[in-house]
PDB file of N, CA and C in Angstrom:
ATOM      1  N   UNK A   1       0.832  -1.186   0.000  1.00  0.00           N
ATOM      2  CA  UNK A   1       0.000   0.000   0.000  1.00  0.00           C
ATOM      3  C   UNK A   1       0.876   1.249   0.000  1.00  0.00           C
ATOM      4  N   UNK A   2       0.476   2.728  -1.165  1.00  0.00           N
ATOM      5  CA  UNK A   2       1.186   3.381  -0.860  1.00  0.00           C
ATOM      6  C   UNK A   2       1.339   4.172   0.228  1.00  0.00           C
ATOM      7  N   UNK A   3       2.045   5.384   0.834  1.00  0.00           N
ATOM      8  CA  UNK A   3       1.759   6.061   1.867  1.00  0.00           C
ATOM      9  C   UNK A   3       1.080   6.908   1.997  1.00  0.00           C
ATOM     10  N   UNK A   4       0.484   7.582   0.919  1.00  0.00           N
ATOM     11  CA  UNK A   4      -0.598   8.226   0.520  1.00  0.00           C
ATOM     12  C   UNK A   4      -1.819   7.930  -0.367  1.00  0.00           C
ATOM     13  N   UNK A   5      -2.998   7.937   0.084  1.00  0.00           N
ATOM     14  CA  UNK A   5      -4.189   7.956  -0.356  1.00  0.00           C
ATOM     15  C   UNK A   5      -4.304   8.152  -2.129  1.00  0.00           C
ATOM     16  N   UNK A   6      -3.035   8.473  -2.945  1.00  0.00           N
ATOM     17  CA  UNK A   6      -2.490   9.358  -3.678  1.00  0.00           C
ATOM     18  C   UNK A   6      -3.433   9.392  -5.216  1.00  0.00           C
ATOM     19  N   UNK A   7      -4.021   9.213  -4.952  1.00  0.00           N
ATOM     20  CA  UNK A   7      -5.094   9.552  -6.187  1.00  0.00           C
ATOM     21  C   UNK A   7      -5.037  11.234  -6.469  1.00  0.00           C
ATOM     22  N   UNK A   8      -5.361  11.594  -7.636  1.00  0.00           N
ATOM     23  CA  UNK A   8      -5.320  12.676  -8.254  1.00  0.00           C
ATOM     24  C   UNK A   8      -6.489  13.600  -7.822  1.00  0.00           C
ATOM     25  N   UNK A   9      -7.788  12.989  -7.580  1.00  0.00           N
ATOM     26  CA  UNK A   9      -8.857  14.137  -7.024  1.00  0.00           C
ATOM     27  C   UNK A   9      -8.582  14.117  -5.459  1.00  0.00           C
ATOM     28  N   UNK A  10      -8.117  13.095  -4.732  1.00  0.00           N
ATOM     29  CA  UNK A  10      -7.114  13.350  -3.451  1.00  0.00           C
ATOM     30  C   UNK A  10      -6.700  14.745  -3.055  1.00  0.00           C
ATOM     31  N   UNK A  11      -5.337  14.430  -3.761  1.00  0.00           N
ATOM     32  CA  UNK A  11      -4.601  15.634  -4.216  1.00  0.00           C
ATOM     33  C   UNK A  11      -4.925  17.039  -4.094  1.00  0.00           C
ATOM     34  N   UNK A  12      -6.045  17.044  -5.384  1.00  0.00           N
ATOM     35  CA  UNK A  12      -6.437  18.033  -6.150  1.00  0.00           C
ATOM     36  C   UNK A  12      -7.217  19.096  -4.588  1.00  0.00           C
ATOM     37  N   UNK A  13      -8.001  18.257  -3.691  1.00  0.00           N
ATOM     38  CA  UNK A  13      -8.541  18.576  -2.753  1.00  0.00           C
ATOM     39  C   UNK A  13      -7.746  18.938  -1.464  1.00  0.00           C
ATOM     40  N   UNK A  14      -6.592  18.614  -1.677  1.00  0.00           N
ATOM     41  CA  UNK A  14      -5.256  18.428  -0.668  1.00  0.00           C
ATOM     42  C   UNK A  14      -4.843  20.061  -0.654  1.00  0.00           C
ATOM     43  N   UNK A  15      -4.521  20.057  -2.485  1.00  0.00           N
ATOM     44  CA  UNK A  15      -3.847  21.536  -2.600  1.00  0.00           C
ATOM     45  C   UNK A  15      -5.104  22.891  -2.610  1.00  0.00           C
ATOM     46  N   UNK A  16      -6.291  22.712  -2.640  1.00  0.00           N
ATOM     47  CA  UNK A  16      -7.175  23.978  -2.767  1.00  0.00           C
ATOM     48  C   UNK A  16      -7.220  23.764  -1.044  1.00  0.00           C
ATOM     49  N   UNK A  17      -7.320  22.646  -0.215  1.00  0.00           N
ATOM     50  CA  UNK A  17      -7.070  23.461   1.142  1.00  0.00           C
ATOM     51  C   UNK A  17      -6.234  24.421   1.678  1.00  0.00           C
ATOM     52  N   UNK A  18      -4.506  23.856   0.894  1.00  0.00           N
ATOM     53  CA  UNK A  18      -3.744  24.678   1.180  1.00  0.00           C
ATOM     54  C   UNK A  18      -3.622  25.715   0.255  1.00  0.00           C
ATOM     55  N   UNK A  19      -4.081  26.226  -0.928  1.00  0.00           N
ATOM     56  CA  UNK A  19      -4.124  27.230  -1.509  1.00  0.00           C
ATOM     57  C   UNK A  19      -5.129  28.465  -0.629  1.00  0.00           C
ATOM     58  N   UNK A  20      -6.281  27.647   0.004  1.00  0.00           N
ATOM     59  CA  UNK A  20      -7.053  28.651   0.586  1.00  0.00           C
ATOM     60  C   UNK A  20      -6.903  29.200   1.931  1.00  0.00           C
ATOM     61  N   UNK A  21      -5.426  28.088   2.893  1.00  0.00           N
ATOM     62  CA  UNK A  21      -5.321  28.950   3.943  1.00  0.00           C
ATOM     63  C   UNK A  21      -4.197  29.616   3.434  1.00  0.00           C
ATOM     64  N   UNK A  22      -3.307  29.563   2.467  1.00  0.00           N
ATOM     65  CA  UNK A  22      -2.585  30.575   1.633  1.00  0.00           C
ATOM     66  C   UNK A  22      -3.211  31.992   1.547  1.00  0.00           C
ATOM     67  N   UNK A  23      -4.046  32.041   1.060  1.00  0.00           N
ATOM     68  CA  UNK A  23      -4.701  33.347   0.542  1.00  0.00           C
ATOM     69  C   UNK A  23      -5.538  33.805   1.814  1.00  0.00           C
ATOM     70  N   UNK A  24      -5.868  33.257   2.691  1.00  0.00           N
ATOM     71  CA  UNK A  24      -6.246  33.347   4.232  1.00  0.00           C
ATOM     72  C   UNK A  24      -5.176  34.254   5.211  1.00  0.00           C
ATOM     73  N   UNK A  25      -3.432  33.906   5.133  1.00  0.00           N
ATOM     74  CA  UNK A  25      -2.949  34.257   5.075  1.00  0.00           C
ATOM     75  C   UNK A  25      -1.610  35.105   4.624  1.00  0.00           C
ATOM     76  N   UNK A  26      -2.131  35.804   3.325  1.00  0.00           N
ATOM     77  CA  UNK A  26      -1.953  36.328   2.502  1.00  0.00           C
ATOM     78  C   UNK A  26      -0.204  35.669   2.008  1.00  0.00           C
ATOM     79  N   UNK A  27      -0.522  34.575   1.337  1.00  0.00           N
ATOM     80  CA  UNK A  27       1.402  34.193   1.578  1.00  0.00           C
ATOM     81  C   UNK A  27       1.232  33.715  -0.093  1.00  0.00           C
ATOM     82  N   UNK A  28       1.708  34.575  -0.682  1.00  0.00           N
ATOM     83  CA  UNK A  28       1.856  33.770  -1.959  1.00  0.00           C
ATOM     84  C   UNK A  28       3.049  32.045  -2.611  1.00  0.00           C
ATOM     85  N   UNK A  29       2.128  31.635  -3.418  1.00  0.00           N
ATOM     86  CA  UNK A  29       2.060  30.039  -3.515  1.00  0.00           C
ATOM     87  C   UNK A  29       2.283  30.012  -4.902  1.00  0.00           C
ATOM     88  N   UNK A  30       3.110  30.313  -5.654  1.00  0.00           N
ATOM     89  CA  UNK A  30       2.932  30.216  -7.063  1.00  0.00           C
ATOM     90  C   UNK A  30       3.248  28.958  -7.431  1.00  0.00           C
ATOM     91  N   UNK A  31       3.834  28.170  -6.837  1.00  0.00           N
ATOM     92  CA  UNK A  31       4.125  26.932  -7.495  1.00  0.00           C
ATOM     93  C   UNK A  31       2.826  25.792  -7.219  1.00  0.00           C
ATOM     94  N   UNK A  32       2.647  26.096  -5.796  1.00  0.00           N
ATOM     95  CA  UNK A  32       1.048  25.754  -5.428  1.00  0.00           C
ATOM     96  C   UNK A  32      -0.219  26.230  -6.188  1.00  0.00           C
ATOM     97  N   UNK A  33      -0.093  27.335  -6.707  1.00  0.00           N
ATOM     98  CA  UNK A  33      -1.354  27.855  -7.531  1.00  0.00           C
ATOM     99  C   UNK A  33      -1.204  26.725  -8.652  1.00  0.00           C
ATOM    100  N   UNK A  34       0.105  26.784  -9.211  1.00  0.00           N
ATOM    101  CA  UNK A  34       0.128  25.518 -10.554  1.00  0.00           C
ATOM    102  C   UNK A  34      -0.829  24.478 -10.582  1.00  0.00           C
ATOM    103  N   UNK A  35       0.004  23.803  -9.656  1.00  0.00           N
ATOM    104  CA  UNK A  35      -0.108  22.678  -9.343  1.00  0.00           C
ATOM    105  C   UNK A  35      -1.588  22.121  -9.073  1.00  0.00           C
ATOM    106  N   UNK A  36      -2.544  22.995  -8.533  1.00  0.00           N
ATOM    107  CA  UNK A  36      -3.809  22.943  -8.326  1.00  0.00           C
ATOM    108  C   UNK A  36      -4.280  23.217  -9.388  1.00  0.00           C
ATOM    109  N   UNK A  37      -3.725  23.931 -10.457  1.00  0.00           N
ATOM    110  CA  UNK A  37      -4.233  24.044 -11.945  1.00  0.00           C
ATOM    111  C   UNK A  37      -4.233  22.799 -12.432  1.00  0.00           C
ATOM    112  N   UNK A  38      -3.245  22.313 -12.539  1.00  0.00           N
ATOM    113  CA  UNK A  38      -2.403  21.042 -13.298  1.00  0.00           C
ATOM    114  C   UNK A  38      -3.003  19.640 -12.775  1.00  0.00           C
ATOM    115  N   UNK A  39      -3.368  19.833 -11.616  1.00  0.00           N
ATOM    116  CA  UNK A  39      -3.846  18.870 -11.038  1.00  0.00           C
ATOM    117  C   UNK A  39      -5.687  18.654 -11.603  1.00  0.00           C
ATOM    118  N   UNK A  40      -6.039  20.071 -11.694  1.00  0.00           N
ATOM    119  CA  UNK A  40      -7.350  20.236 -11.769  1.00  0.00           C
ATOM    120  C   UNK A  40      -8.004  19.944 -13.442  1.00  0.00           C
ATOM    121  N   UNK A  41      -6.727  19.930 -13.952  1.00  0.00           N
ATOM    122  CA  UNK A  41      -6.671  19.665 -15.713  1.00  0.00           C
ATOM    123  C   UNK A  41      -6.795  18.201 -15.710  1.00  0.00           C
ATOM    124  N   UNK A  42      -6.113  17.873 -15.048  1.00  0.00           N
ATOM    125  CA  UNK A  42      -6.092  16.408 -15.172  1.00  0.00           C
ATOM    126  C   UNK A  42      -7.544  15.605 -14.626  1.00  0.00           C
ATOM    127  N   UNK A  43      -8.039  16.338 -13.136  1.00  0.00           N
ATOM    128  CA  UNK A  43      -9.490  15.703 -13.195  1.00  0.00           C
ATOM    129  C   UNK A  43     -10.172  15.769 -14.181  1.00  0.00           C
ATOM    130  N   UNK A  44     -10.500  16.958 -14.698  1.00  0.00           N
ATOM    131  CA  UNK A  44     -11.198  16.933 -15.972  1.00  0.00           C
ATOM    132  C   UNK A  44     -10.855  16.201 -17.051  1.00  0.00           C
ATOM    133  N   UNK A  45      -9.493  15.365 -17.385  1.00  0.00           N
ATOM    134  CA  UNK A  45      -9.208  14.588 -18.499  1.00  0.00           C
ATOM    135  C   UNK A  45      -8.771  13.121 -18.245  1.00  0.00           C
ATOM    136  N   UNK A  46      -9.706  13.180 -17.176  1.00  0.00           N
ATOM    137  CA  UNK A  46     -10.060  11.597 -16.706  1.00  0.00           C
ATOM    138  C   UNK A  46      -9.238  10.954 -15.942  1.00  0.00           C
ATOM    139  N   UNK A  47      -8.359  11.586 -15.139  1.00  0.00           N
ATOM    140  CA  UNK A  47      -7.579  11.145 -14.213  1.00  0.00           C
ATOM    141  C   UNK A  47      -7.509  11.161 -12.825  1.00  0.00           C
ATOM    142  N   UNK A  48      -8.571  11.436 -12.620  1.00  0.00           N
ATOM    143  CA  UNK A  48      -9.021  11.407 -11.067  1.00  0.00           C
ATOM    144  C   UNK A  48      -8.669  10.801 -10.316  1.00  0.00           C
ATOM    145  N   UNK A  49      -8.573   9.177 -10.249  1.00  0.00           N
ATOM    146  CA  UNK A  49      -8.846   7.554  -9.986  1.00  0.00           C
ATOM    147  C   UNK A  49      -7.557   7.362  -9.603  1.00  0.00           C
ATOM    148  N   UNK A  50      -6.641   7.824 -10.937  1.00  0.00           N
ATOM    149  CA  UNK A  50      -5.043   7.869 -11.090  1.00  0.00           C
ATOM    150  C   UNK A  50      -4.278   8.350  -9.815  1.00  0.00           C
ATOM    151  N   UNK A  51      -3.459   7.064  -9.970  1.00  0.00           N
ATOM    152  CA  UNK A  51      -2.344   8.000  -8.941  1.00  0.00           C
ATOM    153  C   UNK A  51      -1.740   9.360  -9.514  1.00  0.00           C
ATOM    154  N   UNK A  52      -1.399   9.800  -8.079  1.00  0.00           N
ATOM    155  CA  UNK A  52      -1.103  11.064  -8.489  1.00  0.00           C
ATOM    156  C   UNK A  52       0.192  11.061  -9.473  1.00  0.00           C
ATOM    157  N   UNK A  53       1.029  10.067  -9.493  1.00  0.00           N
ATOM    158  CA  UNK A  53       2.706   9.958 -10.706  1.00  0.00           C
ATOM    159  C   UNK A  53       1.639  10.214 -11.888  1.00  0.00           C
ATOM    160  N   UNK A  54       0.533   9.975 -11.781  1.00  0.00           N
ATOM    161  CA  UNK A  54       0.425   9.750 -13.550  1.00  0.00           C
ATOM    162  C   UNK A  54       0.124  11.192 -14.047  1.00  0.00           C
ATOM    163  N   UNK A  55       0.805  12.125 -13.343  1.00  0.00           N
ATOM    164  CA  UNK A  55       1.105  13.870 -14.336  1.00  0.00           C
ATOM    165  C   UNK A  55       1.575  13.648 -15.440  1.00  0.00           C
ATOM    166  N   UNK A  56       2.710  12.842 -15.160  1.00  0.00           N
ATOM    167  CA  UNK A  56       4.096  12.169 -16.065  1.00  0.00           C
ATOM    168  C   UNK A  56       3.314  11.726 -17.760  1.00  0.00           C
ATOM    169  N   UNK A  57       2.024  10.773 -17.248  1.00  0.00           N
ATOM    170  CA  UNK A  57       1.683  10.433 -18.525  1.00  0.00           C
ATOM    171  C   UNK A  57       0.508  11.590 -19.128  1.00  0.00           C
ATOM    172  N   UNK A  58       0.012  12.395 -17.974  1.00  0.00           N
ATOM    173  CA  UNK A  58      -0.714  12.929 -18.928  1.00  0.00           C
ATOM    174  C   UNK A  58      -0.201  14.769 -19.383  1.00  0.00           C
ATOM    175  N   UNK A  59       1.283  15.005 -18.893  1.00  0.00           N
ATOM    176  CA  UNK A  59       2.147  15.904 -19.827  1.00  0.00           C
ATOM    177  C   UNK A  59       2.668  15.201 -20.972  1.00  0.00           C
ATOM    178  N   UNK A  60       2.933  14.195 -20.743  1.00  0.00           N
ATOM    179  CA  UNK A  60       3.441  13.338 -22.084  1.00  0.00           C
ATOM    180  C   UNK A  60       2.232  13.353 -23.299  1.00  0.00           C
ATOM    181  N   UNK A  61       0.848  13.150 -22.755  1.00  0.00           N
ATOM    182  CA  UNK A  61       0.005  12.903 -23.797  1.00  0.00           C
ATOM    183  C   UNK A  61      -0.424  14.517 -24.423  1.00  0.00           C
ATOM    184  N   UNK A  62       0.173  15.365 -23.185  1.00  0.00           N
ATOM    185  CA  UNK A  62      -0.417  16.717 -23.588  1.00  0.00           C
ATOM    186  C   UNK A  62       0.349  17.076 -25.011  1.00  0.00           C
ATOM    187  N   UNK A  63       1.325  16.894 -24.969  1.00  0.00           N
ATOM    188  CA  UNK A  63       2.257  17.491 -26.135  1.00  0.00           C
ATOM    189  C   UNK A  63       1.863  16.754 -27.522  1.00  0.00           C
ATOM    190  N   UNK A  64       0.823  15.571 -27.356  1.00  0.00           N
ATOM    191  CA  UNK A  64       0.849  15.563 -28.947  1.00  0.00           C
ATOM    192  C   UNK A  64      -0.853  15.891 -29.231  1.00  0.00           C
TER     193      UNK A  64
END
């Protein structure tokens, strides 16, 4: 079993907590803002379910 729950809508719910006590306390997160993008692209293109490694395949599929 891994050590995290690590599914991609996991995640995705992981980083808008911490994006929102970010902006709660006004601390900018730019690599965190991404990432909740990137993450949030990927729910929408069917990767929810997915562990979270599988960015890997779906930047790979992005480029063609």
């Amino acid at each position: 079993m891994h050590w995290y729950n690590g599914r991609v809508n996991k995640l995705l719910q992981d980083l808008g907590l911490a994006q929102t006590a970010a902006a709660f306390t006004v601390s900018p997160t730019p690599m965190g803002a991404l990432a909740l993008q990137l993450y949030r692209l990927m729910c929408n293109a069917g990767y929810a379910t997915k562990d979270f490694s599988s960015v890997f395949q779906f930047l790979q599929e992005s480029e063609h």
